[in-house]
C-alpha atoms as a PDB file:
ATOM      1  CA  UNK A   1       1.490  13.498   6.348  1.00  0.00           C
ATOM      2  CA  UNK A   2       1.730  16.041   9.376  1.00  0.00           C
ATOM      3  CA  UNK A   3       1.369  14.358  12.931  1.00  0.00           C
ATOM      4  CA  UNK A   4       0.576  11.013  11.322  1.00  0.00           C
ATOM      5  CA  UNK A   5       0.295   8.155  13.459  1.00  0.00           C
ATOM      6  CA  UNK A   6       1.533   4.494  12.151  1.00  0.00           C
ATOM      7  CA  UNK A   7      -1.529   1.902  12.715  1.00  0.00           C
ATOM      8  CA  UNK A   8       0.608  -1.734  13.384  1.00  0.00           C
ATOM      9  CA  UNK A   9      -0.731  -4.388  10.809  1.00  0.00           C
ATOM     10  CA  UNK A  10      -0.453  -7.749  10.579  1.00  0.00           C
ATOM     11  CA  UNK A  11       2.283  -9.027   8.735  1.00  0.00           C
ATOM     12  CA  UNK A  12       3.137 -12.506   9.961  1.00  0.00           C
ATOM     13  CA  UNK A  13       0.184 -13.977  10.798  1.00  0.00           C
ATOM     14  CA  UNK A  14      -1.340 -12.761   7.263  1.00  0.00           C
ATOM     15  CA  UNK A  15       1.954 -14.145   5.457  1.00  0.00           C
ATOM     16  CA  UNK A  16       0.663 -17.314   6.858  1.00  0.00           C
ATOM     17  CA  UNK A  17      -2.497 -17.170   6.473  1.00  0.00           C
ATOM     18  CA  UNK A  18      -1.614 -16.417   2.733  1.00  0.00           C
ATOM     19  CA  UNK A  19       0.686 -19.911   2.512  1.00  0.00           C
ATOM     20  CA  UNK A  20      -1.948 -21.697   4.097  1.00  0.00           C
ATOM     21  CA  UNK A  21      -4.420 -20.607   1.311  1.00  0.00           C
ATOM     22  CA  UNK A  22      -2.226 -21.832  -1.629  1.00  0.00           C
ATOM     23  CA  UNK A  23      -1.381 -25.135   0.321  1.00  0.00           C
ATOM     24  CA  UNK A  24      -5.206 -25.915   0.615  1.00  0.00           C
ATOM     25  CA  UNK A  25      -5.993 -24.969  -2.852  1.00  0.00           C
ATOM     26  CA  UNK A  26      -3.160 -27.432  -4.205  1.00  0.00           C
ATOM     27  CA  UNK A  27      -4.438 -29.814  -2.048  1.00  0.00           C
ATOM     28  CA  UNK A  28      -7.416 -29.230  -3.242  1.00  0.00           C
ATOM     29  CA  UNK A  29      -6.236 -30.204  -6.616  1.00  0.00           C
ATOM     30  CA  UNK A  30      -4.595 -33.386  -5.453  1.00  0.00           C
ATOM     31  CA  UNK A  31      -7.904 -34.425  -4.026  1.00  0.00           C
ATOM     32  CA  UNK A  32      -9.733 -33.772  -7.105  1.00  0.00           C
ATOM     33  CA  UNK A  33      -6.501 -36.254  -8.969  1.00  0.00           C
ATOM     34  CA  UNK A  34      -7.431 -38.749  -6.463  1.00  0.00           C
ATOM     35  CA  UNK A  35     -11.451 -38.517  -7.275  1.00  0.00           C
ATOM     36  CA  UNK A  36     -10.346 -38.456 -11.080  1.00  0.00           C
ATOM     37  CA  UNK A  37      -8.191 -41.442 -11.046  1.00  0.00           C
ATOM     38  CA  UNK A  38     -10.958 -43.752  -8.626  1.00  0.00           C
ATOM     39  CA  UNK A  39     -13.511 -42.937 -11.460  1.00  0.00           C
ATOM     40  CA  UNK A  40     -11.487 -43.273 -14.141  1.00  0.00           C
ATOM     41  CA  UNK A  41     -10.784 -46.640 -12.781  1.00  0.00           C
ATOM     42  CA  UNK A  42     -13.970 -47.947 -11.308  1.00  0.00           C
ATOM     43  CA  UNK A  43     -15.695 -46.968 -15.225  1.00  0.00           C
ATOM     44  CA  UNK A  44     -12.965 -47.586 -17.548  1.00  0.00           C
ATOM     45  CA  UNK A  45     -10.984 -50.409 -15.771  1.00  0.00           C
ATOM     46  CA  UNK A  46      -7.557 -51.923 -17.454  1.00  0.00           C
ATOM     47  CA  UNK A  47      -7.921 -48.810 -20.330  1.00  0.00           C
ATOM     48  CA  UNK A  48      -7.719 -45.924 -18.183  1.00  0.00           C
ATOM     49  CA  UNK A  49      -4.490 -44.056 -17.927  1.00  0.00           C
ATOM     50  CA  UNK A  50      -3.856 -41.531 -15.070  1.00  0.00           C
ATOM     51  CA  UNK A  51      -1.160 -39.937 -17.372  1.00  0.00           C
ATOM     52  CA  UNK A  52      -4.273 -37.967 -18.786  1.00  0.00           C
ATOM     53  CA  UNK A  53      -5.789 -36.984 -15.031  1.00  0.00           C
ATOM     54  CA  UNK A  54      -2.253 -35.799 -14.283  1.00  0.00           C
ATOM     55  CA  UNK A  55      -1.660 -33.689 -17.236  1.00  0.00           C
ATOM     56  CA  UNK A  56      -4.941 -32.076 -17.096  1.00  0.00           C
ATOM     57  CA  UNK A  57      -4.365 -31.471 -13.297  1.00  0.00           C
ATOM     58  CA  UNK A  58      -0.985 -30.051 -13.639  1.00  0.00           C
ATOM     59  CA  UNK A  59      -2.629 -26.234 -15.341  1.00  0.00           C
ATOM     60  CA  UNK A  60      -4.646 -25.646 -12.589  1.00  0.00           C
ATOM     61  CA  UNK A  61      -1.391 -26.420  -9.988  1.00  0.00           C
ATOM     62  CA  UNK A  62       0.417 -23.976 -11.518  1.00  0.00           C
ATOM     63  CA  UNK A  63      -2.503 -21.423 -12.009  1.00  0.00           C
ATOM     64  CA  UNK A  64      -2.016 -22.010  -8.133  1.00  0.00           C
ATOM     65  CA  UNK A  65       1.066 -21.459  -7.674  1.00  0.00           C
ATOM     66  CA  UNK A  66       1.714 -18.214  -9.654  1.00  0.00           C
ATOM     67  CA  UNK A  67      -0.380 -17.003  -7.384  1.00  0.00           C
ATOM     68  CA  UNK A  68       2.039 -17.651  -4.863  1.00  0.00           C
ATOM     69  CA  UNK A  69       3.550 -14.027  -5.046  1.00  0.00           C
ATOM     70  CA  UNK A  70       0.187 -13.006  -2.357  1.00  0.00           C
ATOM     71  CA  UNK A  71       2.479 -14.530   0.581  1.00  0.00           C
ATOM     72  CA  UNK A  72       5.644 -11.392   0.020  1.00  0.00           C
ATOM     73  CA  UNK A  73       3.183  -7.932   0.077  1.00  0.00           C
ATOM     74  CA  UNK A  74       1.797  -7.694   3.574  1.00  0.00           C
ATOM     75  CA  UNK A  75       5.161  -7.083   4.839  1.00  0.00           C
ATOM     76  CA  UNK A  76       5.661  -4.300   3.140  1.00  0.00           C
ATOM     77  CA  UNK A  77       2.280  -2.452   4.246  1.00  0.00           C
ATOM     78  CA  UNK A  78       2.600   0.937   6.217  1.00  0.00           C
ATOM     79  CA  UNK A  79      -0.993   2.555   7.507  1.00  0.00           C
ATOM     80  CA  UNK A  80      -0.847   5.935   9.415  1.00  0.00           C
ATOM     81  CA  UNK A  81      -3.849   8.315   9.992  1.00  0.00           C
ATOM     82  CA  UNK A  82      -4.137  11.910  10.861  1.00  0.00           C
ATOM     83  CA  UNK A  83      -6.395  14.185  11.771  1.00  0.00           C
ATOM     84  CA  UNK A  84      -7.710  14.883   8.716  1.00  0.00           C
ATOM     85  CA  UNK A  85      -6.230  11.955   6.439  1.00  0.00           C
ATOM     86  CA  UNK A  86      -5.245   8.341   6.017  1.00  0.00           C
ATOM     87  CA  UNK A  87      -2.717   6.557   3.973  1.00  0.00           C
ATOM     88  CA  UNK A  88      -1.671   3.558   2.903  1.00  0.00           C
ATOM     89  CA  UNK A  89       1.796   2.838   1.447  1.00  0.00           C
ATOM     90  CA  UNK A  90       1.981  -0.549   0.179  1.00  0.00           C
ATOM     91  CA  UNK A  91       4.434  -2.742  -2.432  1.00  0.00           C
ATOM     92  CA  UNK A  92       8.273  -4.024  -3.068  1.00  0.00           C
ATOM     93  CA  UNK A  93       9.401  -2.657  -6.233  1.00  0.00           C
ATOM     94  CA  UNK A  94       6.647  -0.690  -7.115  1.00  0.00           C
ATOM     95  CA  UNK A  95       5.462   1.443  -4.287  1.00  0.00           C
ATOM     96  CA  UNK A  96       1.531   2.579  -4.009  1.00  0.00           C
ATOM     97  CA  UNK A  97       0.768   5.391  -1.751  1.00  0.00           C
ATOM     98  CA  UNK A  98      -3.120   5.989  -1.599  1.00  0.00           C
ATOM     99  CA  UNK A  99      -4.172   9.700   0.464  1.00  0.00           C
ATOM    100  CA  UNK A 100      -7.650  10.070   1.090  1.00  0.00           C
ATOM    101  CA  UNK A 101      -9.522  12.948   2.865  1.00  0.00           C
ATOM    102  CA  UNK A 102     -11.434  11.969   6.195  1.00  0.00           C
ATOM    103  CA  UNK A 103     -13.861  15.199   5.689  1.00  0.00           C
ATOM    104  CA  UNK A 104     -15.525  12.726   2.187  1.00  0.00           C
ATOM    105  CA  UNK A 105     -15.402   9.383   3.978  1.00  0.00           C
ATOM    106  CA  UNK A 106     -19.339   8.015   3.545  1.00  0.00           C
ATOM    107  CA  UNK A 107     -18.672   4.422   4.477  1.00  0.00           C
ATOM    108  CA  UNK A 108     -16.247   2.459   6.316  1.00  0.00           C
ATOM    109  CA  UNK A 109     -15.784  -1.355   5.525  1.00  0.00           C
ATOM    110  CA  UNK A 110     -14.148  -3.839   8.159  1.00  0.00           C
ATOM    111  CA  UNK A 111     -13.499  -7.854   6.255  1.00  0.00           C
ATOM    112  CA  UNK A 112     -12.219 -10.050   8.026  1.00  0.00           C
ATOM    113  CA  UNK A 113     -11.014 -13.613   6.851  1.00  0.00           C
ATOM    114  CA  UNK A 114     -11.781 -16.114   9.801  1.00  0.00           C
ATOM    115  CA  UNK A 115      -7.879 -16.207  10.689  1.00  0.00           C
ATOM    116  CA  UNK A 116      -8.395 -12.489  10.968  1.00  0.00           C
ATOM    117  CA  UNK A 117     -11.042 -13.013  13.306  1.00  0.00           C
ATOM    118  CA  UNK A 118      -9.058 -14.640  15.697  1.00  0.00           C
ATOM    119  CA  UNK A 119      -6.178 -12.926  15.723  1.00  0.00           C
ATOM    120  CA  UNK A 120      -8.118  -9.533  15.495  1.00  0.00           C
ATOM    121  CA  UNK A 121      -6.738  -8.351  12.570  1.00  0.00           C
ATOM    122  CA  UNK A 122      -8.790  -7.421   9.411  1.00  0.00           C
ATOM    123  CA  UNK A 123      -8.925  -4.934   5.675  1.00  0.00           C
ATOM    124  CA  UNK A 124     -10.330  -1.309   6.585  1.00  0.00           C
ATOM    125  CA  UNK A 125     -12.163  -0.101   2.981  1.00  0.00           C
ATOM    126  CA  UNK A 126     -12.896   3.839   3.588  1.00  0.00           C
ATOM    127  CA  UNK A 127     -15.321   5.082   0.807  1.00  0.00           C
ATOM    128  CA  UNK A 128     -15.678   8.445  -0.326  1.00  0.00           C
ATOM    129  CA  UNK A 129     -17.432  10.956  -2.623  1.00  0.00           C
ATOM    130  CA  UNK A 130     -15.860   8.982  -5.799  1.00  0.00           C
ATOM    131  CA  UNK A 131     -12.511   7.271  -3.993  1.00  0.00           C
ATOM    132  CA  UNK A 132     -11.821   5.055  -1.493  1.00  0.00           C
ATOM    133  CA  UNK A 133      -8.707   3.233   0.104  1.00  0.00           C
ATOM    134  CA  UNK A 134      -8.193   0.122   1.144  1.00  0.00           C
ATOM    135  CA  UNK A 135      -5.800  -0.176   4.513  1.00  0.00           C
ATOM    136  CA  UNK A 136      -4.933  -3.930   4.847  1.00  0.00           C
ATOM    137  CA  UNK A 137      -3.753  -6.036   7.447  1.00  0.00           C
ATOM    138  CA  UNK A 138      -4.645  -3.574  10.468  1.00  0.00           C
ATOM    139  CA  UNK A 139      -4.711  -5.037  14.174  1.00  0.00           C
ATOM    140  CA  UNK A 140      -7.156  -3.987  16.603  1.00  0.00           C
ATOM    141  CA  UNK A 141      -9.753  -2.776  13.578  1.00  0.00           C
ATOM    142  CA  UNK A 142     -12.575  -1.661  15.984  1.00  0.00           C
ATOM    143  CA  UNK A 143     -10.529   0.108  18.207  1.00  0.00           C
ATOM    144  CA  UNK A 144      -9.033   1.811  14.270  1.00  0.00           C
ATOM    145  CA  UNK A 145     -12.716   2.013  12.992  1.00  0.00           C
ATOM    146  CA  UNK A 146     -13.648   4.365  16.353  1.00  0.00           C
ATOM    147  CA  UNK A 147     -10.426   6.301  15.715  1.00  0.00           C
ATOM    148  CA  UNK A 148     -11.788   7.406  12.132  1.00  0.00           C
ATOM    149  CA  UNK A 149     -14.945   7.875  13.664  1.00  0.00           C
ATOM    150  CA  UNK A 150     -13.601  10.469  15.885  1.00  0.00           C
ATOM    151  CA  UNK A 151     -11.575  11.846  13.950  1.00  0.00           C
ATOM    152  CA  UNK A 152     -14.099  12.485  11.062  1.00  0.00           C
ATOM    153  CA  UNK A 153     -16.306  13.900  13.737  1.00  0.00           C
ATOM    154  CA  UNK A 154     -13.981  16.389  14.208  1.00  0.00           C
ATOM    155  CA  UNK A 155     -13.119  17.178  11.137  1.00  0.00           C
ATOM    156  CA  UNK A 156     -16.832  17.401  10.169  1.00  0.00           C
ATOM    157  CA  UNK A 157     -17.020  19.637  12.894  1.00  0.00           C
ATOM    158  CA  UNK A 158     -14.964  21.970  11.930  1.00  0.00           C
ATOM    159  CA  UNK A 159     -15.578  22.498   8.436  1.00  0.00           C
ATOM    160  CA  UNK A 160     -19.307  23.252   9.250  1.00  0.00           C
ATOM    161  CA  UNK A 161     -17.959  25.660  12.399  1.00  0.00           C
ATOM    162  CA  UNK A 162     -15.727  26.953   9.401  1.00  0.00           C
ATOM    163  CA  UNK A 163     -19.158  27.577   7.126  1.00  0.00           C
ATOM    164  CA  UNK A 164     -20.940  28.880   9.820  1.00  0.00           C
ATOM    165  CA  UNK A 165     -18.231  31.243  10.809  1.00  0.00           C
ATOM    166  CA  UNK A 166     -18.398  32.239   7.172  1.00  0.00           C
ATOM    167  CA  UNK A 167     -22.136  33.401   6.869  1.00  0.00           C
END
């Protein structure tokens, strides 16, 4: 990418944010052991067993918890836009590098999480004629979103000046 700029992202807070999401969901699970084992006692008394509770509890902890691997990628997240492009370079032993073209870009998609919110970070989704391309993590996303924006405009612009020039 020629005269590429690199858009900062969010890598801390978002690694956090990420660890804080598997700790609630195992709590989560905890809770529902808790709930389990109260029934289980209040309706079955002296013959319940919280052996059971536990054991079926224990799948969806570690359905959790191979999840865990979310917390490692948005470190390794590099965003840069052009005047005519963006990219998005993204994983750790497997690297993904995703182009697209401004001059198709139909839609673009800010989500934020509510962490994201408040520390103004968010996921920029750019969809195209048939692609799109995702650029996590980035900080300041407005002030990003109105970058594209201008820079599509001027793209845009030139390929009709380019087609006008042409008839």
């Amino acid at each position: 990418m020629k005269n590429g700029i690199t858009i900062p992202t969010c890598k801390w807070i978002r690694i956090f944010e990420a660890f804080l999401e598997i700790i609630f969901k195992i709590v989560g699970v905890y809770i529902s052991y808790l709930l389990f084992n109260l029934l289980g006692e209040f309706f079955l008394g002296d013959k319940y067993q919280s052996e059971t509770v536990y054991s079926l509890l224990l799948l969806p902890t570690l359905y959790v918890l191979k999840g865990a691997h979310i917390i490692i990628p948005p470190y390794f997240v590099v965003v840069k836009i052009s005047e005519n492009e963006v990219q998005s370079r993204t994983g750790i032993f497997t690297h993904r590098l995703d182009k697209l073209q401004l001059k198709i870009v139909e839609n673009i998609e800010i989500i934020s999480t509510l962490l994201a919110r408040v520390f103004n970070y968010s996921t920029i989704l750019l969809c195209g004629h048939g692609s799109w391309i995702r650029l996590p993590y980035v900080v300041h996303p407005k002030e990003i979103q109105k970058q594209i924006e201008r820079n599509l405009e001027n793209v845009r612009g030139k390929s009709i000046s380019t087609y006008i020039s042409l008839l």
